[in-house]
Structure formats: structure tokens, C-alpha cells
Protein backbone atom coordinates (compact mmCIF):
# COMPACT_ATOMS: atom_id res chain seq x y z
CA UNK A 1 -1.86 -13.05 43.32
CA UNK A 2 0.53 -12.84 40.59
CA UNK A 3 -0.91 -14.31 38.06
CA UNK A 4 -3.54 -11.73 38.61
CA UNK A 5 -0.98 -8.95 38.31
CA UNK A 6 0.59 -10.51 34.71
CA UNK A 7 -2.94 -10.79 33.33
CA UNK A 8 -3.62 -7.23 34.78
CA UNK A 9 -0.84 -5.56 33.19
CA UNK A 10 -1.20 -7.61 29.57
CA UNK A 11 -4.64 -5.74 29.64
CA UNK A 12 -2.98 -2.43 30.23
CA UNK A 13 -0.42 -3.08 27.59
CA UNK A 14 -3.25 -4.54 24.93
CA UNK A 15 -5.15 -1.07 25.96
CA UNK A 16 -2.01 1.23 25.25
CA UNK A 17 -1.27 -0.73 22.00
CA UNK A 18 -5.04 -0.04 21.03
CA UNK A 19 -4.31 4.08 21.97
CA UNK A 20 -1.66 3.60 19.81
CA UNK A 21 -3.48 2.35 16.66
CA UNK A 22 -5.88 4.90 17.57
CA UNK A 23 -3.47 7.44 17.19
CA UNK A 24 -1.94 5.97 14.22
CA UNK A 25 -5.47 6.41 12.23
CA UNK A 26 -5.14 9.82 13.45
CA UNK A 27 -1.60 10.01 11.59
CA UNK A 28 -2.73 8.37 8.54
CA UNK A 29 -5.32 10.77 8.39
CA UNK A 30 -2.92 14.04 9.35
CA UNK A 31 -0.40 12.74 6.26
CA UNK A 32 -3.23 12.55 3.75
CA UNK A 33 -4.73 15.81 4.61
CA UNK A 34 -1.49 16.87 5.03
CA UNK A 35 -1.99 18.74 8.30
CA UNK A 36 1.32 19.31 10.17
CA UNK A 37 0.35 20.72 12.66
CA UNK A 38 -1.91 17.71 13.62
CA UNK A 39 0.69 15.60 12.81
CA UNK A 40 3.27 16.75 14.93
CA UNK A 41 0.74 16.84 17.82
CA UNK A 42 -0.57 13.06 16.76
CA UNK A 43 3.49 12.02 16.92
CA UNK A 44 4.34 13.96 20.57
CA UNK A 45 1.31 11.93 21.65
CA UNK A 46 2.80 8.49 20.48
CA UNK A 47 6.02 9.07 22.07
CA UNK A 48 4.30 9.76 25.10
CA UNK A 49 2.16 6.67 24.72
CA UNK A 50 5.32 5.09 23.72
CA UNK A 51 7.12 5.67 27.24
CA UNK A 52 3.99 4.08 28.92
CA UNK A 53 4.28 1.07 27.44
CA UNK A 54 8.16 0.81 28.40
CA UNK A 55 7.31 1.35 31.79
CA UNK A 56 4.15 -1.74 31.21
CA UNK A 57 6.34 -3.84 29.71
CA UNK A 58 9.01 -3.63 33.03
CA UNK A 59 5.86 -4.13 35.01
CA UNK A 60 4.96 -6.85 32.99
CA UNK A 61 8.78 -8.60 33.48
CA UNK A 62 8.30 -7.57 37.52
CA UNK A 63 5.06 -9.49 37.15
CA UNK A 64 6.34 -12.59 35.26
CA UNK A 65 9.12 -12.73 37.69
CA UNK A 66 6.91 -12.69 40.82
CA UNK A 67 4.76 -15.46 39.30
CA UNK A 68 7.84 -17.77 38.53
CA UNK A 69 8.79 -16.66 42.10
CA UNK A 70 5.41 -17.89 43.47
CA UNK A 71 5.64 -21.34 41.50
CA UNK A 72 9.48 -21.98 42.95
CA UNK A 73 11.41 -21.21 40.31
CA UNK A 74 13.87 -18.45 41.61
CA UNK A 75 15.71 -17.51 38.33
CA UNK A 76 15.15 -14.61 36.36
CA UNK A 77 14.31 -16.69 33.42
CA UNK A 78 12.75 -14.27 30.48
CA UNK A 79 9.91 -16.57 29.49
CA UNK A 80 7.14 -15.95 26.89
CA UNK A 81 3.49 -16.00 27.63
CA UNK A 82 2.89 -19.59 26.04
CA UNK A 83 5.80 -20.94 28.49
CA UNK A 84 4.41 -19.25 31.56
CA UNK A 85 1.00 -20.81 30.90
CA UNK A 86 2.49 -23.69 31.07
CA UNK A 87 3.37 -23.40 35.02
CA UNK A 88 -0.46 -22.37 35.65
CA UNK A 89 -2.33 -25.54 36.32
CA UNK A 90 -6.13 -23.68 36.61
CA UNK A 91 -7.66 -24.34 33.56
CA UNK A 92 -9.92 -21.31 33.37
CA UNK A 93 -6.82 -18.99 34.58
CA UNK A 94 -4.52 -20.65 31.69
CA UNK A 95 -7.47 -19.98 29.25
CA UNK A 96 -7.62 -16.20 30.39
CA UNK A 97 -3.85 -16.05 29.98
CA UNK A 98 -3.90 -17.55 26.68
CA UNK A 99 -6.75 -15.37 25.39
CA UNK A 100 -5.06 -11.87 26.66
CA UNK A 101 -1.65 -13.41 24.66
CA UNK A 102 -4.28 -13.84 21.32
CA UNK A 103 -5.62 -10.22 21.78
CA UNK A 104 -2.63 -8.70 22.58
CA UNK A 105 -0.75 -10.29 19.52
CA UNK A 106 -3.60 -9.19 17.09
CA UNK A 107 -3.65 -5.64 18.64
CA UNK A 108 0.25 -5.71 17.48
CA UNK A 109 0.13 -7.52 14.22
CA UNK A 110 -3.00 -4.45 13.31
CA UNK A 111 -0.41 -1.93 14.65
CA UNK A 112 1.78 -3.25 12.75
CA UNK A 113 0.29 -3.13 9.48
CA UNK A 114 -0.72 0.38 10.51
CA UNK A 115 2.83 1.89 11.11
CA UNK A 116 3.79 -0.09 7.35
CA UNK A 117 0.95 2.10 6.33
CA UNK A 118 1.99 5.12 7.61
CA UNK A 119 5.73 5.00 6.65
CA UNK A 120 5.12 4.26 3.18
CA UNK A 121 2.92 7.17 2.90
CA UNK A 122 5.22 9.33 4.98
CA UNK A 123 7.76 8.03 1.64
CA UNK A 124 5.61 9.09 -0.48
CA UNK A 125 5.31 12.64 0.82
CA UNK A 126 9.17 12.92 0.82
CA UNK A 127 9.38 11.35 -2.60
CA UNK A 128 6.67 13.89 -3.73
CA UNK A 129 8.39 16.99 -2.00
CA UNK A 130 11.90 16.05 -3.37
CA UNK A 131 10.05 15.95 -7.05
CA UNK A 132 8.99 19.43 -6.67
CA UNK A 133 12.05 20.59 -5.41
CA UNK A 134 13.55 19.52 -8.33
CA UNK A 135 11.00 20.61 -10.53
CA UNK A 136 11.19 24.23 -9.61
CA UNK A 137 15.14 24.34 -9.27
CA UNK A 138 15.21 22.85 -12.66
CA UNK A 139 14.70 25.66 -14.49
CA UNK A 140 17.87 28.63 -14.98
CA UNK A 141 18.29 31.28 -12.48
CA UNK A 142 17.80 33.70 -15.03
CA UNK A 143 14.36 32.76 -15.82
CA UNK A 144 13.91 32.54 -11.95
CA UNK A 145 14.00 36.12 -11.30
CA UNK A 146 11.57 38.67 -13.47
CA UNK A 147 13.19 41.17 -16.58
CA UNK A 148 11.58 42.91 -18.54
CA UNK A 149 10.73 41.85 -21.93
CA UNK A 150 12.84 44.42 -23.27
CA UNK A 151 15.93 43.01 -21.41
CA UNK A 152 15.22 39.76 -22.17
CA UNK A 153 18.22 38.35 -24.62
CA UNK A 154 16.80 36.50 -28.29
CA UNK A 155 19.53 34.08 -27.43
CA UNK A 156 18.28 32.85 -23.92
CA UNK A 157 18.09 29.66 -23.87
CA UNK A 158 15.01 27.91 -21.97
CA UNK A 159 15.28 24.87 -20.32
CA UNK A 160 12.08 23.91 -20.18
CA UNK A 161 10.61 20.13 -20.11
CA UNK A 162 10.16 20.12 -24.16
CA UNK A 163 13.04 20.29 -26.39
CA UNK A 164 11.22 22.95 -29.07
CA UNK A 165 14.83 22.78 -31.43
CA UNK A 166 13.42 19.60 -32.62
């Protein structure tokens, strides 16, 4: 039945969404233990995950379609959960249509909220990197690279982060 295959393949997709916040925690963790190596491995994973779900979501549309299909309605009309519960006419199968829609929106709203998470803190780890880029080119090349003492001109003047002329 086709109905059975749309509900079906919502499941899948709530299931992948879940591996996906799964694998987000795993991120949020790599950036704040700033393990690359993790983190590259966490993100290969996610665009792996991420190609699954593309190929759910045009089972999902082949699923819709054969349900609208099965009701009479030969369009390809790209219809939303809520509408196509409105074509079922079983009460409980309407209710388990309706309830996969709720859990699969909550999975993506907590996704969601996730991936904020994780690109402000990926920010923040570029913000921090570009500070102490700066911070160590600030100073002259000359006090950069070692002299001796004895080399060392009186007249050098140090750039440092304290003005001590004043």
C-alpha cells in the first residue's frame, strides 16, 4: 500500500536525521576538544549521511506520488504531509501520518539548533585562530628571528602591546 510506503520512508528519514544529530554531538564535541582529526572523520560521515537522505527524500516524493496516484489524482502535485493526510480517510492511518510529520519536524527543529551550535563555535575557532595570527605577526621581523645581545641595536624599537615611552 502506499500509504504504507510514505509512512515507511518518513521513519527512515526521521532515523537518518537522528544519525545526523548524533553525529553533530560528535562535532560539537571534536570542535571543543579541538580534535581534527575526529572532526574531519565526524564531517565525511555527515556528507555521507547527507546523500542518504537525498536519495529518502526522492523516495519519499516517489511515495507521495504513488499515494496521490492510488487516491485518483494523477498530477504530480508536490504536497506537504498535512495536505496528504487530508486524502487519507482511516482515522488511525491519518493519526500515524500525523504523528511521524510531529517527530520528524522535532528531529529537524533539534538538528537545527544543533548545526546553529556548531557553526557558531566553528566562528569562534576561526575568530580565535585569526587573533593569534595576528598576535604573533604583530611583532617586527627583527625581533622574530634570534641576535645576539651583542648585535642587538640600543635604538631598536619594540613594538610590543605597552607603549613604555609614556
Amino acid at each position: 500500500m502506499p500509504l504504507e510506503r510514505l509512512i515507511d520512508v518518513l521513519e527512515q528519514l526521521r532515523e537518518a536525521h537522528e544519525q545526523l544529530i548524533t553525529l553533530g554531538n560528535q562535532k560539537k564535541e571534536a570542535l571543543i576538544s579541538n580534535k581534527v582529526d575526529q572532526l574531519i572523520l565526524v564531517m565525511n560521515q555527515e556528507s555521507k549521511m547527507s546523500r542518504h537522505i537525498e536519495q529518502l527524500d526522492e523516495r519519499r516524493l516517489q511515495a507521495a506520488y504513488e499515494f496521490l496516484q492510488e487516491r485518483g489524482i494523477k498530477s504530480k502535485l508536490n504536497l506537504n504531509i498535512t495536505e496528504l493526510s487530508r486524502l487519507v480517510f482511516d482515522v488511525e492511518d491519518k493519526q500515524r501520518l500525523l504523528q511521524i510529520q510531529k517527530k520528524l519536524a522535532d528531529t529537524l527543529v533539534e538538528l537545527k539548533k544543533l548545526n546553529e551550535l556548531n557553526q557558531q563555535l566553528i566562528q569562534q575557532a576561526l575568530s580565535y585562530i585569526d587573533f593569534s595570527i595576528e598576535s604573533m605577526s604583530y611583532y617586527a621581523e627583527s625581533e622574530a628571528v634570534y641576535q645576539r645581545p651583542a648585535d642587538k641595536s640600543t635604538s631598536t624599537v619594540r613594538a610590543g602591546l605597552f607603549d613604555t615611552r609614556a
